[in-house]
Protein backbone atom coordinates (compact mmCIF):
# COMPACT_ATOMS: atom_id res chain seq x y z
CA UNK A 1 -55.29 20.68 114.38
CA UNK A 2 -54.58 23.70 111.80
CA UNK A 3 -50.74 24.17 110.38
CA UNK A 4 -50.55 28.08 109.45
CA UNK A 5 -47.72 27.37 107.75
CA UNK A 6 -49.20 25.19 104.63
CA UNK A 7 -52.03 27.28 102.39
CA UNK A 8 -53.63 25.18 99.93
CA UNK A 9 -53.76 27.35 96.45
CA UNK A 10 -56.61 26.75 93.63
CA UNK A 11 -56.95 28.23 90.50
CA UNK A 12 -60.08 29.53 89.16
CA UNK A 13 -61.02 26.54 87.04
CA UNK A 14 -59.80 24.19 89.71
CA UNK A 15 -62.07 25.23 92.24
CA UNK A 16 -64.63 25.64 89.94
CA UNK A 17 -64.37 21.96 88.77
CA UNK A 18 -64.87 20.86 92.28
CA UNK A 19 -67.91 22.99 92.72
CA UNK A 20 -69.52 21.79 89.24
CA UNK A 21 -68.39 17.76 90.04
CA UNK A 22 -70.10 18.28 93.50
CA UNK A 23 -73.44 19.51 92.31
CA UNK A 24 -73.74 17.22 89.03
CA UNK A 25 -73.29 14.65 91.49
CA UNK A 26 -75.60 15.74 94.54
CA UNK A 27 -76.68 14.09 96.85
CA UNK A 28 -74.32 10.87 95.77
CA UNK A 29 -70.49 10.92 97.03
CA UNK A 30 -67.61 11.61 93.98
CA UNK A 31 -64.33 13.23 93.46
CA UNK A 32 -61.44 13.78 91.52
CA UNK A 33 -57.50 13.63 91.56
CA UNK A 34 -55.92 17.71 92.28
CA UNK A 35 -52.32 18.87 89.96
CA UNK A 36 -49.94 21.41 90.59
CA UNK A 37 -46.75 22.51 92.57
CA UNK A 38 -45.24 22.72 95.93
CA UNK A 39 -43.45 25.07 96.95
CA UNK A 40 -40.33 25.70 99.47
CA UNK A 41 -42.29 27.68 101.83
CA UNK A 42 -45.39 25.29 102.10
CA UNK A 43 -47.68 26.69 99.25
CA UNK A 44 -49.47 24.17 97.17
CA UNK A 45 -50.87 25.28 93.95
CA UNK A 46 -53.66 23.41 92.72
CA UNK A 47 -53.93 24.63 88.97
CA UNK A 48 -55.80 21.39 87.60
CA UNK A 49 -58.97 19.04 89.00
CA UNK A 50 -59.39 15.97 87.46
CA UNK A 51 -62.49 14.79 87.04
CA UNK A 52 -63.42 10.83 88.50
CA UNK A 53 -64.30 9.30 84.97
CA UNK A 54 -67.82 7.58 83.38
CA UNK A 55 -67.09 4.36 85.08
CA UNK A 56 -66.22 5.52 88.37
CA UNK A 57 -68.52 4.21 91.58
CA UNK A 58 -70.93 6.50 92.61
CA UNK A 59 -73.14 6.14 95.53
CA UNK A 60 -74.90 8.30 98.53
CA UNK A 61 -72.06 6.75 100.92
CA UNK A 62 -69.57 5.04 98.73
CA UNK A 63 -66.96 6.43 95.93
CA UNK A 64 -64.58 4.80 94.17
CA UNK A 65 -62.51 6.29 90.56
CA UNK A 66 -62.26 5.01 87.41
CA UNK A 67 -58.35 4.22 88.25
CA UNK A 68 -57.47 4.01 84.33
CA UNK A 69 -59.70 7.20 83.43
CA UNK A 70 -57.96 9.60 85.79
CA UNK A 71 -54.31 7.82 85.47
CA UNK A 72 -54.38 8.69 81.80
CA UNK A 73 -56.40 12.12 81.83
CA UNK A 74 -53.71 13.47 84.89
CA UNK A 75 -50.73 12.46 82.57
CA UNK A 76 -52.11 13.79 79.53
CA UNK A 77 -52.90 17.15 81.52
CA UNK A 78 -49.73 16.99 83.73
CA UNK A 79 -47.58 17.48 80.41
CA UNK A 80 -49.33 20.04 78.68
CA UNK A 81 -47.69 22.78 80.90
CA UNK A 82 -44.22 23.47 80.47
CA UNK A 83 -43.24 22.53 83.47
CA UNK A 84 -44.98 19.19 84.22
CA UNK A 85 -47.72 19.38 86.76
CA UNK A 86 -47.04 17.14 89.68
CA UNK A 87 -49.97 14.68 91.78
CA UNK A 88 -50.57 16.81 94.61
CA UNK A 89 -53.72 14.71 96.31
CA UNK A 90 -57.33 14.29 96.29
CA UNK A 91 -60.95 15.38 97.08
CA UNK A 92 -64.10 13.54 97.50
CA UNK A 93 -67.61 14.38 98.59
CA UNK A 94 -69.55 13.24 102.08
CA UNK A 95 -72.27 12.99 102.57
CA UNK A 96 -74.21 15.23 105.22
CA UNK A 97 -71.67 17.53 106.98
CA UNK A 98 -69.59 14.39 107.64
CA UNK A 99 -65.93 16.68 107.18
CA UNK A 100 -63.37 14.01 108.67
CA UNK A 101 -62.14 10.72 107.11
CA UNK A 102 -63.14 7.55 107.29
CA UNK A 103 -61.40 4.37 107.44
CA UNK A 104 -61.60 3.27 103.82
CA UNK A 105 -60.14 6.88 103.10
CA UNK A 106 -57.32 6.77 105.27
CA UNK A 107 -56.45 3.30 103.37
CA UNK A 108 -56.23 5.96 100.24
CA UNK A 109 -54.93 8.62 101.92
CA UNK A 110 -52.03 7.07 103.47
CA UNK A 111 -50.93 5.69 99.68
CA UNK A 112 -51.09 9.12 98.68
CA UNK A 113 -49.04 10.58 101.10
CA UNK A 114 -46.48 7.76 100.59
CA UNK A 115 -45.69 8.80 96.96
CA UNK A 116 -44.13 11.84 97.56
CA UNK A 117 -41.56 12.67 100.50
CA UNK A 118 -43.52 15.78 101.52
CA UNK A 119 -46.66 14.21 101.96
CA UNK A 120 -50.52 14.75 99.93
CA UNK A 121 -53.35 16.73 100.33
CA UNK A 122 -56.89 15.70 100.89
CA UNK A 123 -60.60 17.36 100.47
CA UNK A 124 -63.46 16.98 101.80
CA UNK A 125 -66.52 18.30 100.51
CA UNK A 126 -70.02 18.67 102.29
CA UNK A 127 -73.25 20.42 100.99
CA UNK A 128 -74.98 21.11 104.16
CA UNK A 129 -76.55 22.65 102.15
CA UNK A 130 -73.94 25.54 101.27
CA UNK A 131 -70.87 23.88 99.68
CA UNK A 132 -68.10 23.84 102.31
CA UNK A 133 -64.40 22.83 101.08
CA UNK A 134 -62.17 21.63 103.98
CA UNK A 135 -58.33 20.46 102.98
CA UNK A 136 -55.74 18.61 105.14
CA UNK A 137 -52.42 17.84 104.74
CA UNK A 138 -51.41 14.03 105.12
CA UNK A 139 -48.04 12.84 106.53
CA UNK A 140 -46.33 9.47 105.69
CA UNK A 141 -47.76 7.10 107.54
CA UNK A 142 -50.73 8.74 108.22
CA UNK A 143 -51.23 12.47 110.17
CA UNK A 144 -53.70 14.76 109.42
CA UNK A 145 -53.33 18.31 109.40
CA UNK A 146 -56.35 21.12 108.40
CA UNK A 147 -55.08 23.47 106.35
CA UNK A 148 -55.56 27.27 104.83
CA UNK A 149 -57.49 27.59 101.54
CA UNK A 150 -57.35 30.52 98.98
CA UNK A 151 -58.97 31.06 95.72
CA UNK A 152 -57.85 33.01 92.47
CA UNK A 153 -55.93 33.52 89.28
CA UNK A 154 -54.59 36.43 90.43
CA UNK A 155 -52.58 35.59 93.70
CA UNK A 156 -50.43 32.89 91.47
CA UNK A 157 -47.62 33.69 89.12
CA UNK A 158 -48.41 34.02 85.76
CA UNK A 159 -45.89 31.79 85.14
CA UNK A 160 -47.11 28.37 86.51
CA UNK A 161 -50.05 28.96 83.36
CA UNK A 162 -47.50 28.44 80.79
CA UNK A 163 -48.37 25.46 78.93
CA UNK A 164 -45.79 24.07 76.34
CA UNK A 165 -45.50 24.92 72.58
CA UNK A 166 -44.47 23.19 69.77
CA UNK A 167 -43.59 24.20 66.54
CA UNK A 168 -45.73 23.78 63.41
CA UNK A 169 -44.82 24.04 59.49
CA UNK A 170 -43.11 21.21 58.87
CA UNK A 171 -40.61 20.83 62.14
CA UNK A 172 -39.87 18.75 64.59
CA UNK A 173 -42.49 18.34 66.80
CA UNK A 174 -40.58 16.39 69.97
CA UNK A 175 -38.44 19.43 70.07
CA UNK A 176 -40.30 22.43 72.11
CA UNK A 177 -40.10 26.08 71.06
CA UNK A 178 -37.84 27.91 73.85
CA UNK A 179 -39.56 30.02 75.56
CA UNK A 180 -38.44 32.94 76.98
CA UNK A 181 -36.20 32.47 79.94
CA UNK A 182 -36.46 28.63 79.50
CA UNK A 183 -32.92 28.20 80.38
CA UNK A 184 -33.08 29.92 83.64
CA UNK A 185 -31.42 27.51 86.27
CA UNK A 186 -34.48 25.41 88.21
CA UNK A 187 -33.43 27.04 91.32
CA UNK A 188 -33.37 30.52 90.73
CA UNK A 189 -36.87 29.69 89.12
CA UNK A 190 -38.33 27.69 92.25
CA UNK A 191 -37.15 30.90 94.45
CA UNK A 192 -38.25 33.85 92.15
CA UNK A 193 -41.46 32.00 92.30
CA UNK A 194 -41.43 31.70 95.57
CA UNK A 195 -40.78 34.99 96.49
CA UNK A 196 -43.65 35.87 94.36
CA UNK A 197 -46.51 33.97 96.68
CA UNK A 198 -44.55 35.02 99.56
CA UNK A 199 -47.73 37.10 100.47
CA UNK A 200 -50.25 34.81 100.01
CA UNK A 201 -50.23 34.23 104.16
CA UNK A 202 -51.05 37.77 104.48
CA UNK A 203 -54.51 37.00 103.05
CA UNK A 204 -55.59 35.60 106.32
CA UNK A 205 -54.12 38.95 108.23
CA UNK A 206 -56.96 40.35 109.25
CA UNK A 207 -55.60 43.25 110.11
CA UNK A 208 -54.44 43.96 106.18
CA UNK A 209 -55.25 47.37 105.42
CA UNK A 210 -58.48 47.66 103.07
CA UNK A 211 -56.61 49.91 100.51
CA UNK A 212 -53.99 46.86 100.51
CA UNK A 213 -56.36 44.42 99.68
CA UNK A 214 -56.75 42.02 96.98
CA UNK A 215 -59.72 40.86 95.65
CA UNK A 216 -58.90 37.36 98.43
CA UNK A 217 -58.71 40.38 100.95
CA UNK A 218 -62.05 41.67 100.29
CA UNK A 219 -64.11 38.55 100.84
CA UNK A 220 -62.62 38.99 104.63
CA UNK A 221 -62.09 42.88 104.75
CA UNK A 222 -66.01 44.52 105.87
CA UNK A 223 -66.42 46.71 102.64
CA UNK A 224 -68.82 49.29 104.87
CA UNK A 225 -70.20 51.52 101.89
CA UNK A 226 -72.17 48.67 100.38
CA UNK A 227 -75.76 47.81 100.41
CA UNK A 228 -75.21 44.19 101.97
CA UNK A 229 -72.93 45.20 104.69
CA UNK A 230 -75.72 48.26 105.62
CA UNK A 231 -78.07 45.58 105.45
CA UNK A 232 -76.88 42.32 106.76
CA UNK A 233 -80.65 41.26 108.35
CA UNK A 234 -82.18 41.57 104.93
CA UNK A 235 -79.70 39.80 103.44
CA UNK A 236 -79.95 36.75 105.36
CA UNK A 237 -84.08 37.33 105.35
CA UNK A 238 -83.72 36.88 101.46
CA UNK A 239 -80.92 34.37 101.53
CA UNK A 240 -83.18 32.04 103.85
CA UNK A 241 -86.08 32.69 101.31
CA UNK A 242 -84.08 31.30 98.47
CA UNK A 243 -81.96 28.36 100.46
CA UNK A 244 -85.46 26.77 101.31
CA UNK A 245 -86.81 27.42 97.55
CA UNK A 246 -82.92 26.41 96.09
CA UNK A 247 -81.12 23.95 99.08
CA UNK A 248 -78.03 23.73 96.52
CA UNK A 249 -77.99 27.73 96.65
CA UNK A 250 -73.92 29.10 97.11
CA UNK A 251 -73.35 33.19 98.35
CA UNK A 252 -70.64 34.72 97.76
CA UNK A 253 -68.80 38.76 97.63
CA UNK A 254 -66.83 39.39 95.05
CA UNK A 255 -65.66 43.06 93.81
CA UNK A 256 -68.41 44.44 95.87
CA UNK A 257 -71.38 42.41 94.37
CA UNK A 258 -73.20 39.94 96.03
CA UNK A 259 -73.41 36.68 93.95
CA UNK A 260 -76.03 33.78 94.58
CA UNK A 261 -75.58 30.72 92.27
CA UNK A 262 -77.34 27.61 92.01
CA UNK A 263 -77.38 24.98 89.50
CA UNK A 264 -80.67 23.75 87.44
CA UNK A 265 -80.57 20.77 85.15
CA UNK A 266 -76.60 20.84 84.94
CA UNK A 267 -76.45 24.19 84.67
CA UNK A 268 -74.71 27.16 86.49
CA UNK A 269 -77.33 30.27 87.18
CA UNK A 270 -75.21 33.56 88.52
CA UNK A 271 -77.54 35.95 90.01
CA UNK A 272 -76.03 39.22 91.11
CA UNK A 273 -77.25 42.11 92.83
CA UNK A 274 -76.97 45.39 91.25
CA UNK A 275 -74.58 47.80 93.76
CA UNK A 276 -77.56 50.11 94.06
CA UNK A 277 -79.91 47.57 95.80
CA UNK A 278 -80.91 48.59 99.48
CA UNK A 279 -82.08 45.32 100.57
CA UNK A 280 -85.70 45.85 99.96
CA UNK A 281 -86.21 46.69 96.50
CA UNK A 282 -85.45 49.04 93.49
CA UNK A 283 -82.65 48.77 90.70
CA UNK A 284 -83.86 46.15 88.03
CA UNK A 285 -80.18 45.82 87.09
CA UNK A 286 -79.92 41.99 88.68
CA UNK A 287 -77.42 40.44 86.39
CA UNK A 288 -78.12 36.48 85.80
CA UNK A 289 -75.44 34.77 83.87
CA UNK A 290 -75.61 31.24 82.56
CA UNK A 291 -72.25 29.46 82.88
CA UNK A 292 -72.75 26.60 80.41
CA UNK A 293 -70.16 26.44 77.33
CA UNK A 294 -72.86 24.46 74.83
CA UNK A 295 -75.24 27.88 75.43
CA UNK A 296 -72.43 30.25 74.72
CA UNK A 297 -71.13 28.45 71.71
CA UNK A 298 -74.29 28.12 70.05
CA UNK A 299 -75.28 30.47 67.26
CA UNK A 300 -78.77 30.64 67.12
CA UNK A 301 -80.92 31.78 63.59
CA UNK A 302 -83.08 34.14 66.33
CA UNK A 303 -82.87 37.21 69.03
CA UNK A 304 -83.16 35.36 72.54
CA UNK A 305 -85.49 37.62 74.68
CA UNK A 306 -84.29 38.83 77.79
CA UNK A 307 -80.36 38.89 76.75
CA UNK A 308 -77.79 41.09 77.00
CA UNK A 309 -74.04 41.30 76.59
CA UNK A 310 -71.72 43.27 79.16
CA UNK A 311 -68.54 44.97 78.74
CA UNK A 312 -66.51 42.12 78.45
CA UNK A 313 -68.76 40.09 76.31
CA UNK A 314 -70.45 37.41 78.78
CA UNK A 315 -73.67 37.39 78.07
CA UNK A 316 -76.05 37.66 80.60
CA UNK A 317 -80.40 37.87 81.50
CA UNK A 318 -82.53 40.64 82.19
CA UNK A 319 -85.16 38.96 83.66
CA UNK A 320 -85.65 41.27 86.25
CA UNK A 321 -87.03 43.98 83.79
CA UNK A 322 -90.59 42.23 84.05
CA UNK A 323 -91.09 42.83 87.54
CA UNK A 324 -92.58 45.55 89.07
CA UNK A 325 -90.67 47.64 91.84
CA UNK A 326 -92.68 46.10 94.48
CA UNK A 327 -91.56 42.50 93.25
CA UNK A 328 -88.13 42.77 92.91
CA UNK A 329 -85.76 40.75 95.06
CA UNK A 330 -83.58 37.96 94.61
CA UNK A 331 -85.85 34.82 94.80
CA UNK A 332 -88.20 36.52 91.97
CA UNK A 333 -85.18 37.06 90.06
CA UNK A 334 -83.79 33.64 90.41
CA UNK A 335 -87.13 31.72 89.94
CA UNK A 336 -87.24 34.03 86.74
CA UNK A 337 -83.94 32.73 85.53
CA UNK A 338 -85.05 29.31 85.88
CA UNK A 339 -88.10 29.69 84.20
CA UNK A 340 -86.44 31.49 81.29
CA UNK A 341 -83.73 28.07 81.11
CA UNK A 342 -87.00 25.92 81.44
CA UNK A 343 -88.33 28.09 77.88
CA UNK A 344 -84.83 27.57 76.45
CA UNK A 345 -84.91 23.88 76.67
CA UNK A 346 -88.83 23.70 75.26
CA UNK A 347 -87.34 26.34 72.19
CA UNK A 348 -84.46 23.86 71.73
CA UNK A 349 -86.79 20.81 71.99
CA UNK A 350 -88.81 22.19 69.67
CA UNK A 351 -91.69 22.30 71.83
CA UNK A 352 -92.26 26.21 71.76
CA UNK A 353 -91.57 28.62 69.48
CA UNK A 354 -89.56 31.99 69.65
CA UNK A 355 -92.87 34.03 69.75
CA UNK A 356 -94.07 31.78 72.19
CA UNK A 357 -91.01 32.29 74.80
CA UNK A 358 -92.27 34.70 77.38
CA UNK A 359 -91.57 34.38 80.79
């Protein structure tokens, strides 16, 4: 049973932290404890994920937290924002495409949704093998209700990112800096705030207007003038070619690219398809970014080969440049990118040197 009248909200990094927990985990069950606010007309906001802690359980059918990690972490978190975070629910991982409850989680799950009068929320994750995300609601005792996901910075309030301050130089440090507006009554807060995600329902119209669209409307609104709309067969010829090389492979369409990730060795590879692709081959402009923050922290005494930095300073490979026309697609690209992490690790081990990493 689906309520359309609850929509489950995540942030950016919040639905990023589930993805990352799941694969660093695969194929063995885990999880992690999900802050943020209700609102009066049935949006939750999930702004944080915390993660399950070093001593947690982990097995390929069994998960259990490390209760005093995530207690302390969630509080610690929870007040950092200036106005506190609250313990929405949960998520854990299943194995196989095993996307209801069992009865060990309905044990949890019905604590959960006794802590607060307007129930929890619960996730369940399955990589079979792309990662599905599937969120209920849970009613005191115990009632399960699917629910509406949606992803993105942008469709919450700036607002709910405002973590507190405190002054420096000598002052008090219990007492906060006011901020501006601080004093505003809690109501007329809770319902300007409201107001503002009003529309976040509309992102399952699909009847919204293309021009209208957000970038959460896009990922449902056909965007006709680009190559993998004109070319759905080949897209799911080369999406097939790298799920069976890459079973942890994720797709998705974002401003008008086409974005395959996969993780390697705890690490996040980004491949995306230049806009000028047909399907076949042509543009060596793949983009493949490396999401891992010890990489783009470190300052290295040499030129990496293969790197490049885009507009907004992310740094990303060029590994498609070696191939020939003929040879370019998106598994080449991707096994490049893995090759070229394999070389990074053997520089940083030591075990090559800088003239020696070709790919």
């Amino acid at each position: 049973m689906k309520n359309s009248n609850i929509t489950v909200v995540f942030s950016n990094r919040a639905y990023n932290a589930i993805i990352s927990e799941s694969f660093a985990k695969d194929p063995i069950e885990t999880g992690g404890l999900l802050l943020g606010y209700i609102l009066d007309n049935e949006v939750w906001v999930v702004m944080e994920v915390i993660p399950p802690g070093r001593n947690s359980i982990f097995q390929p059918a069994y998960f259990e937290y490390d209760t005093d990690f995530v207690n302390y972490l969630a509080n610690s978190v929870s007040v950092q924002y200036k106005d506190n975070l609250l313990l929405l629910g949960l998520w854990h991982r299943h194995p196989g495409s095993m996307d209801v409850f069992s009865s060990t989680d309905d044990g949890t799950n019905r604590t959960y949704a006794s802590l607060n009068p307007k129930g929890s929320i619960s996730g369940l994750v399955n990589i079979d093998p792309i990662f599905r995300l599937t969120m209920y609601h849970v009613s005191y005792p115990l009632r399960y209700t699917k629910v509406e996901i949606a992803v993105g910075d942008d469709i919450i309030p700036p607002d709910f990112f405002t973590l507190k301050h405190y002054p420096v130089n000598g002052l008090n440090p219990s007492l906060p800096v006011k901020l501006k507006n601080e004093n505003r009554e809690d109501e007329a807060v809770k319902n300007s705030l409201n107001k503002r995600l009003k529309f976040i329902g509309s992102i399952f119209n699909k009847d919204k207007k293309t021009e209208n669209a957000t970038v959460s409307d896009r990922e449902s609104v056909p965007a006709n003038n680009v190559w993998y709309e004109k070319n759905r067969e080949k897209v799911e010829a080369e999406y097939n070619l790298l799920s069976e090389k890459y079973p942890n492979v994720l797709r998705r369409e974002e401003d008008e690219y086409l974005i395959y990730s996969i993780q390697h060795d705890g690490w996040t590879i980004d491949m995306r398809y230049p806009q000028s692709y047909d399907g076949i081959s042509g543009s060596k402009d793949f983009r493949v970014y490396i999401n891992n923050p010890l990489f783009m922290q470190n300052n290295f005494d040499y030129q990496l080969p293969y790197i490049a930095t885009d507009a907004n300073g992310k740094i990303y490979l060029t590994v498609s440049e070696v191939l020939g026309s003929a040879q370019i697609n998106g598994l080449n690209v991707m096994n490049l990118a893995v090759n070229w992490l394999n070389k990074f690790a053997a520089l940083t081990n030591s075990q090559i040197t800088i003239k020696e990493f070709i790919i």
